[in-house]
Protein backbone atom coordinates (compact mmCIF):
# COMPACT_ATOMS: atom_id res chain seq x y z
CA UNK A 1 -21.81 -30.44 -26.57
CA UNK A 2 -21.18 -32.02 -30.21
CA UNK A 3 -24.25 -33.05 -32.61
CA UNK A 4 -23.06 -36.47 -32.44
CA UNK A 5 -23.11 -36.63 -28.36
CA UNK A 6 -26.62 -35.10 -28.95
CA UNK A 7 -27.59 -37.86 -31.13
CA UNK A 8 -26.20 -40.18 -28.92
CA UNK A 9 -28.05 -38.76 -25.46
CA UNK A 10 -31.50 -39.02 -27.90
CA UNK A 11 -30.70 -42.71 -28.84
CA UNK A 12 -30.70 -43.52 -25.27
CA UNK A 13 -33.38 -41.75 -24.56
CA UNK A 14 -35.33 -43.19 -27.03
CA UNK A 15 -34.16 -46.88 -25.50
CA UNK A 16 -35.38 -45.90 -22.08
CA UNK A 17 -38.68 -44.24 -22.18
CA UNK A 18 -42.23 -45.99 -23.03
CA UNK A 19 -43.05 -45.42 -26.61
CA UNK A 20 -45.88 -43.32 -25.66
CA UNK A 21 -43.81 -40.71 -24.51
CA UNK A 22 -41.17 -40.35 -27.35
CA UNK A 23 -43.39 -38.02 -28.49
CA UNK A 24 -42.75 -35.22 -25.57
CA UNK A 25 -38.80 -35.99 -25.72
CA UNK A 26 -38.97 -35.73 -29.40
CA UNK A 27 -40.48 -32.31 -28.61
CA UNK A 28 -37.80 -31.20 -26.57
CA UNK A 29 -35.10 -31.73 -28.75
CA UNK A 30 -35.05 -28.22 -30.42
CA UNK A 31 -33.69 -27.34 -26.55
CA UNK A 32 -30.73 -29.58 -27.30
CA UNK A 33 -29.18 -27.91 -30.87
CA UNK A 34 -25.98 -26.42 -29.85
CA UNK A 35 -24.67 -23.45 -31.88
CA UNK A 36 -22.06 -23.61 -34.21
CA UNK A 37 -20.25 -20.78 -32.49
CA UNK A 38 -18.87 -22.42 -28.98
CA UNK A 39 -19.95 -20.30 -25.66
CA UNK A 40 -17.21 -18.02 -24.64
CA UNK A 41 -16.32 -18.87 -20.61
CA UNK A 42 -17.94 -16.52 -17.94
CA UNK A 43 -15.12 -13.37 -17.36
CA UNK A 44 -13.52 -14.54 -13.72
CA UNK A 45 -14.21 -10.77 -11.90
CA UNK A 46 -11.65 -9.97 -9.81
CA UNK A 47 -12.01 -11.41 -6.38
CA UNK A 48 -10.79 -7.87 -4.94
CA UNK A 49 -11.54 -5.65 -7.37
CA UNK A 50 -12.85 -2.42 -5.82
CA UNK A 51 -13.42 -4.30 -2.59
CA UNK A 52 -11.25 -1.69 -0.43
CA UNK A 53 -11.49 1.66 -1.51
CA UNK A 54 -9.17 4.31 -0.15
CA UNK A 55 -10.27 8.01 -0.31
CA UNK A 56 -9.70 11.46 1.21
CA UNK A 57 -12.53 13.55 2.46
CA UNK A 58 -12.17 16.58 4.54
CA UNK A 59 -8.71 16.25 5.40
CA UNK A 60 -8.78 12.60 6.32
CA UNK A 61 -8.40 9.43 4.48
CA UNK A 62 -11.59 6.79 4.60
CA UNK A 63 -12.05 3.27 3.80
CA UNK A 64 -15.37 2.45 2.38
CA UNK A 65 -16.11 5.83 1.99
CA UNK A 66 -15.79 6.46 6.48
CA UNK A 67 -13.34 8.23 7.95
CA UNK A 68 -10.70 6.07 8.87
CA UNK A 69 -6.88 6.95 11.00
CA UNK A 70 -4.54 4.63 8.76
CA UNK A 71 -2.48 2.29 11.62
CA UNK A 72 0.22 1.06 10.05
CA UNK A 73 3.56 -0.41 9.80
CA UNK A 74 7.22 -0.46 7.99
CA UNK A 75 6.76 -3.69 5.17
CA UNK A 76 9.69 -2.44 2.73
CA UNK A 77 11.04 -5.76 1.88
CA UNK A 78 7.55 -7.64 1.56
CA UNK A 79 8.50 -8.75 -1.93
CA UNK A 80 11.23 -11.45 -0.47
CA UNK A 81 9.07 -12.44 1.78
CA UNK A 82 7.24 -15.81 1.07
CA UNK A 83 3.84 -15.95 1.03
CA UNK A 84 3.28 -17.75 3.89
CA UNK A 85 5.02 -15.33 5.89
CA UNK A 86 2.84 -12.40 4.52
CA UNK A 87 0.09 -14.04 5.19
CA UNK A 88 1.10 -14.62 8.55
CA UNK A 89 2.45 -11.09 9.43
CA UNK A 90 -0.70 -9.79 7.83
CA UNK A 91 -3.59 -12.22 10.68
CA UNK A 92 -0.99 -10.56 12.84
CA UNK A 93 -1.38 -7.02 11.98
CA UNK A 94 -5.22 -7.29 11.44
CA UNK A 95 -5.43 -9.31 14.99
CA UNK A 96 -3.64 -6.24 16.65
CA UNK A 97 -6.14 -2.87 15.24
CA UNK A 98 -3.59 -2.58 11.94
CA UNK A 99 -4.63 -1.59 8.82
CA UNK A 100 -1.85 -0.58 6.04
CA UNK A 101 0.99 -1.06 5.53
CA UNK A 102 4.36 0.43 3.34
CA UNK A 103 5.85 -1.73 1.01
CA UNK A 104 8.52 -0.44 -1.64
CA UNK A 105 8.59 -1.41 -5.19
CA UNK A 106 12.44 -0.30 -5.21
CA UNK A 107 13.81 -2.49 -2.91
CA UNK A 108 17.84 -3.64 -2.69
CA UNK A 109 19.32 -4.69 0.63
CA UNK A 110 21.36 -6.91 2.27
CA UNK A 111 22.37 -8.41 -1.33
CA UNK A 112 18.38 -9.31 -1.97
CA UNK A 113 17.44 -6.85 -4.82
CA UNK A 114 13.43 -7.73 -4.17
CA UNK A 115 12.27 -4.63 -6.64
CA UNK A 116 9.55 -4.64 -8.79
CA UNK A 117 11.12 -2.58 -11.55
CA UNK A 118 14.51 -2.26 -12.67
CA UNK A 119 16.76 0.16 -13.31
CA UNK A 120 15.02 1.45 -16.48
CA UNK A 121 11.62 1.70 -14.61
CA UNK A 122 10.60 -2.12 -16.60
CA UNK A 123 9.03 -4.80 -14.91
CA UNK A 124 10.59 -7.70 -13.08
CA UNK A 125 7.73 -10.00 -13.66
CA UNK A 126 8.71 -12.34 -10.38
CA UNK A 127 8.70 -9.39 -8.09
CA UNK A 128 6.26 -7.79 -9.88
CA UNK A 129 3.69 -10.46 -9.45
CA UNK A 130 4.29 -10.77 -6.10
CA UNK A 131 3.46 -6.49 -5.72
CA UNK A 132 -0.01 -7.51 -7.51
CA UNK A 133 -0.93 -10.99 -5.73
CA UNK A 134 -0.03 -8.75 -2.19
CA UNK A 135 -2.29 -5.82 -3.10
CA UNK A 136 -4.69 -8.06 -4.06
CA UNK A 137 -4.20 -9.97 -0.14
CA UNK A 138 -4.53 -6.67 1.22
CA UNK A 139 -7.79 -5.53 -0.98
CA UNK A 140 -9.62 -8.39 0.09
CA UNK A 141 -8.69 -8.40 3.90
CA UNK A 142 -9.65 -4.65 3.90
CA UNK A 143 -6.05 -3.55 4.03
CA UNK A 144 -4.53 -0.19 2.95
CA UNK A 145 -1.10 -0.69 0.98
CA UNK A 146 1.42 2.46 0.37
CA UNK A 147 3.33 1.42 -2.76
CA UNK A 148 6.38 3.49 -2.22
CA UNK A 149 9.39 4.18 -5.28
CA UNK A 150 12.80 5.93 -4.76
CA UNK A 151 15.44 7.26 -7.02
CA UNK A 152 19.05 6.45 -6.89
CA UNK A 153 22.00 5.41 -8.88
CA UNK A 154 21.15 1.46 -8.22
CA UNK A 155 17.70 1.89 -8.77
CA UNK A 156 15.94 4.74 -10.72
CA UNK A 157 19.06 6.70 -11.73
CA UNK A 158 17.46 9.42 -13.39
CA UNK A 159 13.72 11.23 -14.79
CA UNK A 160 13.30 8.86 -17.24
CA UNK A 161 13.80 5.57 -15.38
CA UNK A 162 11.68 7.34 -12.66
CA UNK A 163 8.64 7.95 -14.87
CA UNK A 164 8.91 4.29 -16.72
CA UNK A 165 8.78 2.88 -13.27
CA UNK A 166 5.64 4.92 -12.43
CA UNK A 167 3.47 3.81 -15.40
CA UNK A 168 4.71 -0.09 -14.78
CA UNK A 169 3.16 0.36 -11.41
CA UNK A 170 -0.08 2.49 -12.08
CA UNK A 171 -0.71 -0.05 -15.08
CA UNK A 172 -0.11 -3.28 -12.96
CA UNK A 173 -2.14 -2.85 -10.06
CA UNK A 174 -4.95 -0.38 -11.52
CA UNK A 175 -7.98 -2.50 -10.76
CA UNK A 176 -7.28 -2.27 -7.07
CA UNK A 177 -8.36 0.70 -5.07
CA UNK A 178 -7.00 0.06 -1.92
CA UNK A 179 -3.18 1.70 -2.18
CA UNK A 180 -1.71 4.86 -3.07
CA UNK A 181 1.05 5.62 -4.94
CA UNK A 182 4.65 7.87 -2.96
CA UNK A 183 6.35 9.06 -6.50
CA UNK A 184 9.74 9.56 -4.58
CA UNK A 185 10.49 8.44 -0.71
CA UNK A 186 12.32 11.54 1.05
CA UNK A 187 12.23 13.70 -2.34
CA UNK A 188 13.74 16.48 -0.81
CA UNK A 189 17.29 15.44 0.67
CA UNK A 190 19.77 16.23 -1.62
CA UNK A 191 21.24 13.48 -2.68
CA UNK A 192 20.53 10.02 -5.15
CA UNK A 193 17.06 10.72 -3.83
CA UNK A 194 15.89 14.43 -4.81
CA UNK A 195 13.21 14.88 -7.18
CA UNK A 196 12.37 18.66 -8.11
CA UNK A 197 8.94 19.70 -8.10
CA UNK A 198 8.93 20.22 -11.54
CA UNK A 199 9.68 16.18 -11.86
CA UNK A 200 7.00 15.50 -9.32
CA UNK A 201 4.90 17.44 -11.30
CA UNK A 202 5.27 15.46 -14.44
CA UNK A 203 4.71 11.92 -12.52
CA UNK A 204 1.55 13.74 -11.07
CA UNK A 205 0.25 14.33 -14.23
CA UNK A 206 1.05 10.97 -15.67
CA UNK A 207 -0.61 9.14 -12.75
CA UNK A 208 -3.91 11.50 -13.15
CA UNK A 209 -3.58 10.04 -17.26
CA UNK A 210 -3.25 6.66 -16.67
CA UNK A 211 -5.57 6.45 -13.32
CA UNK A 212 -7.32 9.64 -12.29
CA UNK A 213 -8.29 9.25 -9.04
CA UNK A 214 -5.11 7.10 -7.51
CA UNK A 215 -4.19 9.26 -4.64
CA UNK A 216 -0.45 10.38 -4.92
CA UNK A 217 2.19 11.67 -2.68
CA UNK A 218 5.79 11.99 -2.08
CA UNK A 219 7.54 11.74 1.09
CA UNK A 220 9.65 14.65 3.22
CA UNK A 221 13.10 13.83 4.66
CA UNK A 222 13.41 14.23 8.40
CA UNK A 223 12.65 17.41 8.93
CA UNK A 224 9.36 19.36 10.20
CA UNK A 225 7.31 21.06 7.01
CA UNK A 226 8.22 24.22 5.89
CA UNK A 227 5.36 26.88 4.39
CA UNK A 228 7.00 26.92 1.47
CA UNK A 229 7.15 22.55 1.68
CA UNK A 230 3.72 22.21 2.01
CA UNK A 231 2.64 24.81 -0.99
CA UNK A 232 5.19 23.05 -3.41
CA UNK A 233 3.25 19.98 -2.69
CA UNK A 234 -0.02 20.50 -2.42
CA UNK A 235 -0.10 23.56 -5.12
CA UNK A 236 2.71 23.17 -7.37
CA UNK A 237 3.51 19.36 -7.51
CA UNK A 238 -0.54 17.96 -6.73
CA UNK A 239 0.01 16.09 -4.40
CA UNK A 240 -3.06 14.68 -2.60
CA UNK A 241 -1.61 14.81 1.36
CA UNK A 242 1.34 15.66 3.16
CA UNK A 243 3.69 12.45 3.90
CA UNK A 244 5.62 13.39 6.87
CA UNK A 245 9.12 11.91 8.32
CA UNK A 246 9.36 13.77 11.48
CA UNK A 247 13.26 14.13 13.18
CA UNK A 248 14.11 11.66 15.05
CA UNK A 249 15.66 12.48 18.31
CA UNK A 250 14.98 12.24 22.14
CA UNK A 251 11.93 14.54 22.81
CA UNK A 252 10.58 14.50 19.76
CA UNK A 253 7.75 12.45 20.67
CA UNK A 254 6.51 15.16 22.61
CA UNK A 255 6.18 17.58 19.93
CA UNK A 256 4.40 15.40 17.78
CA UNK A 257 0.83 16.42 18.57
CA UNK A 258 2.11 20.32 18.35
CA UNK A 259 4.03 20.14 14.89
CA UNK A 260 0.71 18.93 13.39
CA UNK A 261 -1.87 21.20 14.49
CA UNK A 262 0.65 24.00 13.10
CA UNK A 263 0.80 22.08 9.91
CA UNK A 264 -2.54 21.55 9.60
CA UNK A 265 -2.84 25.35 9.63
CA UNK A 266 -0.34 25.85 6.97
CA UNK A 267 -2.56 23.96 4.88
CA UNK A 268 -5.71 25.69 5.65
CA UNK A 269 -3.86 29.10 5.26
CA UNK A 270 -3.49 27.77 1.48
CA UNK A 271 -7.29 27.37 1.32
CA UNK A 272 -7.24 23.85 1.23
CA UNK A 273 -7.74 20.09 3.16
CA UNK A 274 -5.41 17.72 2.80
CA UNK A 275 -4.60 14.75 5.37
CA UNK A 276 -1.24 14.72 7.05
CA UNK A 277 0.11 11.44 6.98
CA UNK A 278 2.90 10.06 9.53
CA UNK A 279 4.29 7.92 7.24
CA UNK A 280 7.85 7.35 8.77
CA UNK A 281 9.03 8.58 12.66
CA UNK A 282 11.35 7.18 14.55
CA UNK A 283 12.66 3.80 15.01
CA UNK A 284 14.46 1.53 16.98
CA UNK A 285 17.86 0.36 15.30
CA UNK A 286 18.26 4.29 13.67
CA UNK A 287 21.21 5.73 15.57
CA UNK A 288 22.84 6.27 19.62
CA UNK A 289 19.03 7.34 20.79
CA UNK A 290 17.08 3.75 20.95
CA UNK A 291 13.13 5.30 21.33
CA UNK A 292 11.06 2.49 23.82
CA UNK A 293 7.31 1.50 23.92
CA UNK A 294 6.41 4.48 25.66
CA UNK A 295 8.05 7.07 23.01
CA UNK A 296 6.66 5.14 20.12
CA UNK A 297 2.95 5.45 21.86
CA UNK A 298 3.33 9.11 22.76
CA UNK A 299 4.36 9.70 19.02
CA UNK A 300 1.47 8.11 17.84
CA UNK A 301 -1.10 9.87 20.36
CA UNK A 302 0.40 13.38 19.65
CA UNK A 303 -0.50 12.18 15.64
CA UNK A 304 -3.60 11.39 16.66
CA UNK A 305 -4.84 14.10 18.91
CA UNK A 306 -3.42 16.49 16.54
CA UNK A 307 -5.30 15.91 13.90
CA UNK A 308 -3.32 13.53 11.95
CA UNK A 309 -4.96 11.02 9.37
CA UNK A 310 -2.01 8.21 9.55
CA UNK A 311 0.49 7.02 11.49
CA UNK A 312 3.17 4.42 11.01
CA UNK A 313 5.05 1.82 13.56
CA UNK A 314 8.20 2.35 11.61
CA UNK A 315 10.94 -0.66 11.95
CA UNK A 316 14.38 -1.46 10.50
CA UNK A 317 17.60 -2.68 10.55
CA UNK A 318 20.43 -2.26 12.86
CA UNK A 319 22.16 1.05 11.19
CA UNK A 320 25.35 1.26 13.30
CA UNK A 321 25.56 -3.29 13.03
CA UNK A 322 24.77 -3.49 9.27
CA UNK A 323 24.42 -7.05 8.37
CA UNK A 324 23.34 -7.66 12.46
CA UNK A 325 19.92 -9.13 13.30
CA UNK A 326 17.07 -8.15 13.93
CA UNK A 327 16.61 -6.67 10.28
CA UNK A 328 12.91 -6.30 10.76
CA UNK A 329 11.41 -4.60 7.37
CA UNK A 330 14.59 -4.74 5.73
CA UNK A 331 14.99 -8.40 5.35
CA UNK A 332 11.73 -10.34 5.11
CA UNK A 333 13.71 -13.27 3.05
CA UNK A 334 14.49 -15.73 5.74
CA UNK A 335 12.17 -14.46 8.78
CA UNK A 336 8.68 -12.65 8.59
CA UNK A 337 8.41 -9.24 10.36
CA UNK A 338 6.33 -10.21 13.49
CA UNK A 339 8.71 -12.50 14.60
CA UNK A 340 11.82 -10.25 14.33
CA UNK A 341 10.64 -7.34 16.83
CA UNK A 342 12.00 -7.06 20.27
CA UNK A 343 9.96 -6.51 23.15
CA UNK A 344 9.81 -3.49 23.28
CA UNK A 345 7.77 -3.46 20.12
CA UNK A 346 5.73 -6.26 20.71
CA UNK A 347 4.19 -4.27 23.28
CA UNK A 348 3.75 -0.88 20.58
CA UNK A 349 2.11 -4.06 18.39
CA UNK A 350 -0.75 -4.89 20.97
CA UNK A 351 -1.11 -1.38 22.20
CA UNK A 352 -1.20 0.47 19.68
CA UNK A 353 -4.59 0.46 18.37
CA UNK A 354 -5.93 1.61 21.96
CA UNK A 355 -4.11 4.43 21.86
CA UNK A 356 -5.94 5.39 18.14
CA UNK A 357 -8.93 4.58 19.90
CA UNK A 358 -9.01 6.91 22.88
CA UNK A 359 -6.80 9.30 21.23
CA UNK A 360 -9.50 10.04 18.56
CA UNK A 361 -11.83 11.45 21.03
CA UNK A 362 -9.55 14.59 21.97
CA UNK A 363 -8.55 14.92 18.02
CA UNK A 364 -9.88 18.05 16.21
């Protein structure tokens, strides 16, 4: 408010009251002087700022500080999506027992290049925002988000690229506390996507600089962990938990609840806790052995009665149709996830989070 508008509000004032009491306005005017200086705005807090925080405590991840078994499900291509379809998918999820969900920040199929970096690690502020404004969905719902980078000629070609692309990510969505960060998806197969340990041990260490206590891992390529695996990781490369991709055949279901007790001794043979996360089994689309509702929900009981601390519904597209629907994760451009799985994962969808449920009680 100007001096002049304050001169004008006492004019009118003066106009409108009984003589007799000008003298009590005329008091109160000293409450009306307005500074020279104007009053900066109120800061706008972040409406999810800290409001879902992820940790790790004795070998299993928690939410709000309890221990919590992360449900969750395949969202690669989220950043195509619209938000109206996220939003959707994500009532959906929550409506069914879910509660994270992996979504890549290097993402490039079926001609929709949706990542969040490019090839030099450097934003792409359109895809970019959409990574923050989805974190930020999640945070306030309660959600868990796994923010997962890969390497590769078409997308982070080389160490460099790889570590630029880690500090654009760390930086952007650091006041959230409700993802972690997978430095390099299958790390291990040789091929555009290996990452040494000495690498993963640099990205660590950058990640603890820029945001100390962002929980970090980096994924396994369909195979069972070795020893040797698990010390590289946890010892040598500081990794907070084990991100499994089991193989993915007929039977392997079965083994599920087996392969993690003895990995969950492998880690306590090392003197240490660290969760074991199920971050990518099977799936239907993947090759000549098409896994139904019932394999899917013996995989995920085996997690869970073995001591897992995560498991995830994983979905794709149709590997030996490329281009074919349903695309599922792959393609969230022109159809949201929910509405591209078959029936025989609608039924993993609703029946899922029963099986977390009852499975908990026989878990270790």
């Amino acid at each position: 408010m100007t001096s002049t508008n304050c001169h004008f509000q006492l004019g009118a004032l003066q106009r409108a009251i009984p003589r007799l009491a000008l003298a009590a306005a005329v008091v109160l005017a000293p409450s009306w002087t307005v500074s020279a200086q104007p009053t900066p705005p109120p800061a706008t807090p972040s409406i999810a700022r800290d409001a879902t925080e992820l940790g790790i405590r004795d070998g299993r991840f928690t939410l709000q500080k309890e221990p919590t078994f992360l449900l969750g499900i395949s969202y690669y291509g989220a950043l195509g999506a619209s938000r109206k379809f996220i939003q959707q998918d994500l009532d959906d999820l929550q409506r069914h027992g879910f509660n994270w969900l992996r979504v890549w920040a290097t993402w490039n199929a079926f001609d929709h290049d949706v990542s969040a970096v490019d090839q030099r690690g450097q934003p792409r502020p359109t895809y970019l925002e959409k990574l923050r404004w989805l974190v930020a969905e999640c945070d306030r719902r309660g959600l868990v988000v796994d923010v997962t980078l890969t390497r590769g000629k078409s997308l982070l070609p080389n160490h460099a690229s790889h570590r630029e692309a880690v500090a654009t990510i760390v930086k952007a969505l650091a006041s959230h506390r409700n993802w972690y960060l997978d430095l390099a998806n299958e790390r291990d197969v040789r091929d555009d996507r290996y990452a040494s340990i000495a690498e993963l041990k640099q990205l660590r260490d950058l990640v603890r600089e820029l945001d100390p206590s962002r929980l970090v891992t980096a994924s396994f390529g369909g195979h069972d962990l070795s020893e040797r695996d698990v010390r590289e990781a946890l010892l040598d490369a500081g990794q907070d938990f084990l991100s499994v991709h089991r193989p993915r055949h007929a039977g392997s279901a079965e083994q599920t609840r087996d392969r993690t007790q003895k990995l969950l001794k492998v880690v306590a043979s090392l003197e240490r806790t660290a969760p074991v996360h199920h971050q990518e089994p099977f799936r239907r689309g993947y090759g000549r052995w098409e896994p139904v509702a019932a394999d899917f929900l013996t995989d995920l009981k085996g997690a869970v009665e073995g001591g897992a601390a995560g498991w995830c519904f994983h979905n794709g597209g149709q590997r030996n149709a490329p281009g074919e629907s349903p695309r599922r994760s792959f393609d969230l451009c022109q159809q949201r996830l929910i509405d591209q799985l078959d029936a025989e994962e609608q039924v993993v969808l609703t029946k899922a989070a029963a099986i977390v449920k009852t499975g908990a009680k026989h878990a270790p």
